[in-house]
N, C-alpha and C. Protein backbone atom coordinates (compact mmCIF):
# COMPACT_ATOMS: atom_id res chain seq x y z
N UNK A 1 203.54 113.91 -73.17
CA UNK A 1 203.43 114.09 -74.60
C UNK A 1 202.03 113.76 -75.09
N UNK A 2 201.39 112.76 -74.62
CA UNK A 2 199.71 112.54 -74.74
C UNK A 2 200.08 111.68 -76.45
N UNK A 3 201.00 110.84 -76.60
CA UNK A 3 200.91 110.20 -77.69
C UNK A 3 200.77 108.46 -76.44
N UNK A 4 199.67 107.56 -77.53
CA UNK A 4 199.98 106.46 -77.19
C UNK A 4 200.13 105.42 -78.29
N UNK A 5 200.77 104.20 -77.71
CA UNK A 5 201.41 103.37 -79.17
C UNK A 5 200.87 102.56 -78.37
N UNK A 6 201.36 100.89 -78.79
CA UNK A 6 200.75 99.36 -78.44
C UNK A 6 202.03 98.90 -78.53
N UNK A 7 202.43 98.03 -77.91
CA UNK A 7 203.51 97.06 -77.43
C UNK A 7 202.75 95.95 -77.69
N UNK A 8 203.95 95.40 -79.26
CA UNK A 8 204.12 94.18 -79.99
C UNK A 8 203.68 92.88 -78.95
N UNK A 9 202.45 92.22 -79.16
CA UNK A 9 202.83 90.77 -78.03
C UNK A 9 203.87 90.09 -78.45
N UNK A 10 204.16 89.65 -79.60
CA UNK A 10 205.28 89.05 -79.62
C UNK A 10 207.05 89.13 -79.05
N UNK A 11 206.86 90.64 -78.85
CA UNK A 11 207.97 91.00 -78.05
C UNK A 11 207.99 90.83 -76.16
N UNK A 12 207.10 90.94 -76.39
CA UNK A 12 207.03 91.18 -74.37
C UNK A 12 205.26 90.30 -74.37
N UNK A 13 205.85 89.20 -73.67
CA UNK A 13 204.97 88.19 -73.25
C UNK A 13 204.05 89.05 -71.98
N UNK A 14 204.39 90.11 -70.82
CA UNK A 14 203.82 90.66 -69.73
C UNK A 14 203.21 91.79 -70.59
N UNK A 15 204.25 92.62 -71.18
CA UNK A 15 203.33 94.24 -71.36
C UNK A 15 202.72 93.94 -72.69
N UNK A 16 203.08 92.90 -73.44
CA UNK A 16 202.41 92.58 -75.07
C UNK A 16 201.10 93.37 -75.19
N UNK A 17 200.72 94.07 -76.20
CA UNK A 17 199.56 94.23 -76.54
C UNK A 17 198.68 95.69 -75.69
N UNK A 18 199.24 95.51 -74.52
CA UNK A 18 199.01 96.70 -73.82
C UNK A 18 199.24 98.15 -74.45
N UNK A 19 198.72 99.30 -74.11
CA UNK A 19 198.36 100.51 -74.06
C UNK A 19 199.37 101.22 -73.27
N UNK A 20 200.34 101.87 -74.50
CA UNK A 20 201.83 102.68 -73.21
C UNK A 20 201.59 104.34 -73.78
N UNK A 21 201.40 104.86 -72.88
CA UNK A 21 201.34 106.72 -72.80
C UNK A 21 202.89 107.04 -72.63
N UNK A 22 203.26 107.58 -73.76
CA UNK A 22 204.46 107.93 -74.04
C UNK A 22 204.91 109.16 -73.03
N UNK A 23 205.99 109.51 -72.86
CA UNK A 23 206.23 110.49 -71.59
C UNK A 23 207.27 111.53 -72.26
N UNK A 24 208.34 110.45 -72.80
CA UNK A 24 209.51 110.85 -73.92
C UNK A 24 209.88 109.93 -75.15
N UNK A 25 210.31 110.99 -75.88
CA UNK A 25 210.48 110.45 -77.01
C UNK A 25 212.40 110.31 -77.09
N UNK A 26 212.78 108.89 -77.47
CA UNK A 26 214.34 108.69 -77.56
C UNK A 26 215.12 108.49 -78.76
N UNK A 27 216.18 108.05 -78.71
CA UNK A 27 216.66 108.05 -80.24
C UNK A 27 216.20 106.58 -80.74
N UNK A 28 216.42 105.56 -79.52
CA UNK A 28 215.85 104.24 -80.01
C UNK A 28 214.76 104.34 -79.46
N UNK A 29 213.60 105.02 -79.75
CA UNK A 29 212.00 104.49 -79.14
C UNK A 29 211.15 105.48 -78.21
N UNK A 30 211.12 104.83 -77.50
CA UNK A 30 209.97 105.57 -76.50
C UNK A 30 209.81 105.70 -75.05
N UNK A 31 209.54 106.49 -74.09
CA UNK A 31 209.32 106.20 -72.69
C UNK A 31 208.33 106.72 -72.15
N UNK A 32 207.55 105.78 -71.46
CA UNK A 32 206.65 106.13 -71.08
C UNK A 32 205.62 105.08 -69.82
N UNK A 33 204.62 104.80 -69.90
CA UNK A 33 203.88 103.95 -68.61
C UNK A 33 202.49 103.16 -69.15
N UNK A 34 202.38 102.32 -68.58
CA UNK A 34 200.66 101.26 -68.60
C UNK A 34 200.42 101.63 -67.29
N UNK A 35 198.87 102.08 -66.89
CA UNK A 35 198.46 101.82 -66.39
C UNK A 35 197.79 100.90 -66.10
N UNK A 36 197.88 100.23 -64.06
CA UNK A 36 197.62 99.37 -63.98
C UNK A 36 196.83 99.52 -62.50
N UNK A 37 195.28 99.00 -63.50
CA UNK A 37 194.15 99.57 -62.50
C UNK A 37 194.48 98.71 -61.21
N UNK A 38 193.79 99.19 -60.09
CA UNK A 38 193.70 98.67 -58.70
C UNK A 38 193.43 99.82 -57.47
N UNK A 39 192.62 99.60 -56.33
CA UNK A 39 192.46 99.78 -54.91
C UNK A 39 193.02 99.60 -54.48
N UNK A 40 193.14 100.82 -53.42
CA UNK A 40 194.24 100.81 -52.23
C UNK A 40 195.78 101.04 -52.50
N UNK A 41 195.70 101.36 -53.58
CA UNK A 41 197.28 101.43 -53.88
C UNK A 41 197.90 100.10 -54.30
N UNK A 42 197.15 99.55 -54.66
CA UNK A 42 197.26 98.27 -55.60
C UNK A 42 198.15 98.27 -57.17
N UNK A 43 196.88 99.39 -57.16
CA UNK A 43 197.27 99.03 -58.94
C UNK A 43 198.57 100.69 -59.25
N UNK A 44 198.70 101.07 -60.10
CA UNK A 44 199.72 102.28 -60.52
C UNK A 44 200.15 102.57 -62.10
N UNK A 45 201.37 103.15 -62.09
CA UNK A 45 201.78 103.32 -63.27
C UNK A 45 202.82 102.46 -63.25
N UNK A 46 203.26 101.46 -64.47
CA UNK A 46 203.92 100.77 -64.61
C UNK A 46 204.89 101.30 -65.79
N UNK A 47 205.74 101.77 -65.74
CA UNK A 47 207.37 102.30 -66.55
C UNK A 47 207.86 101.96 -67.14
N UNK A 48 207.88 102.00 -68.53
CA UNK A 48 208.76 101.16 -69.28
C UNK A 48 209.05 102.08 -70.66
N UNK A 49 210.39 101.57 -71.35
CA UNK A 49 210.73 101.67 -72.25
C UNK A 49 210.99 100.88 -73.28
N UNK A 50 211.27 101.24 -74.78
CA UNK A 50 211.01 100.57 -75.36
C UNK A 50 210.81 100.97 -76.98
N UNK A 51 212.02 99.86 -77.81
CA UNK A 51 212.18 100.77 -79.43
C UNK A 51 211.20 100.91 -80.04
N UNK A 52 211.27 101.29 -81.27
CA UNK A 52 210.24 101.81 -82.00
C UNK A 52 209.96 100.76 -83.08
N UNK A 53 210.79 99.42 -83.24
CA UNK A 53 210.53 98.19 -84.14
C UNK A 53 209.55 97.22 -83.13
N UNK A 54 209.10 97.89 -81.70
CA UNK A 54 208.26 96.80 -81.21
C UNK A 54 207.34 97.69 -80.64
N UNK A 55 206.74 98.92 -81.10
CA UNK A 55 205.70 99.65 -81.34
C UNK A 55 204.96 99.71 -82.47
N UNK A 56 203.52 100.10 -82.27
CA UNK A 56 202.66 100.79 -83.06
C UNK A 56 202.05 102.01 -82.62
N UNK A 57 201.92 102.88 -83.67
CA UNK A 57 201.15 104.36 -82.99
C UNK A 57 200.17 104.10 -83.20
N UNK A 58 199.22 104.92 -82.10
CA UNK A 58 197.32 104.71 -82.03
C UNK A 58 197.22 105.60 -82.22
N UNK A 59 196.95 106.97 -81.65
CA UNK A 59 197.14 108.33 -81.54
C UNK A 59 197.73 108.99 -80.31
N UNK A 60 196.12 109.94 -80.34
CA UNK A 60 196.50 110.70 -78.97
C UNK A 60 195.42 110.12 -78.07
N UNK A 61 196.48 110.57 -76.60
CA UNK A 61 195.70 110.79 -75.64
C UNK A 61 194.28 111.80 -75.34
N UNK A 62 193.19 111.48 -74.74
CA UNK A 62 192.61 112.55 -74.82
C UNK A 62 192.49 112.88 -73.44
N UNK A 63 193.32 112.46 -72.28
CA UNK A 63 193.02 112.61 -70.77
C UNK A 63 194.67 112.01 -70.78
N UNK A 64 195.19 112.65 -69.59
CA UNK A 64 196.45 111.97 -69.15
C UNK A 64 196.97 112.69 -67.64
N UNK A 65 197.31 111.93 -66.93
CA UNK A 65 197.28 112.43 -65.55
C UNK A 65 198.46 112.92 -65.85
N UNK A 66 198.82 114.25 -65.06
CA UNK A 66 199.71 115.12 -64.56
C UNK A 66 200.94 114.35 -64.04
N UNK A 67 202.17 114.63 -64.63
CA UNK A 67 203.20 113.82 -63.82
C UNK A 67 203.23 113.96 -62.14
N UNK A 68 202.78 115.08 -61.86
CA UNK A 68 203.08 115.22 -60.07
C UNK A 68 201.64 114.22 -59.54
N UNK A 69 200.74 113.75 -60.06
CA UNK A 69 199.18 112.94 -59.15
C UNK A 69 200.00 111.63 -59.05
């Protein structure tokens, strides 16, 4: 979908505050991933969902990897 929002810190102490690229849109919220830099197959996309009372919208994406990379 190339929309991204921010995940509330106060809700989620790990993904708080972070940067989530929406994938789908639900009836309660959102789904979508953080990327999480790293080598070697370290780092990835990290998955999560999540309502729309512990979001904010930023905009758009202007780059977003292909679901199949």
């Amino acid at each position: 979908m190339g929309l991204v929002v921010q995940i509330d810190p106060s809700y989620d102490p790990v993904f708080g505050a972070c940067f989530l690229l929406v994938t789908e849109m639900k009836s309660f919220g959102v789904m979508g991933y953080v990327t999480v830099p790293g080598k070697d197959d370290k780092g990835g996309d990290a998955y999560y969902r999540v309502a729309f009372e512990h979001i904010v919208y930023i905009g758009a994406a202007e780059w977003a990897r292909k679901s199949d990379e």
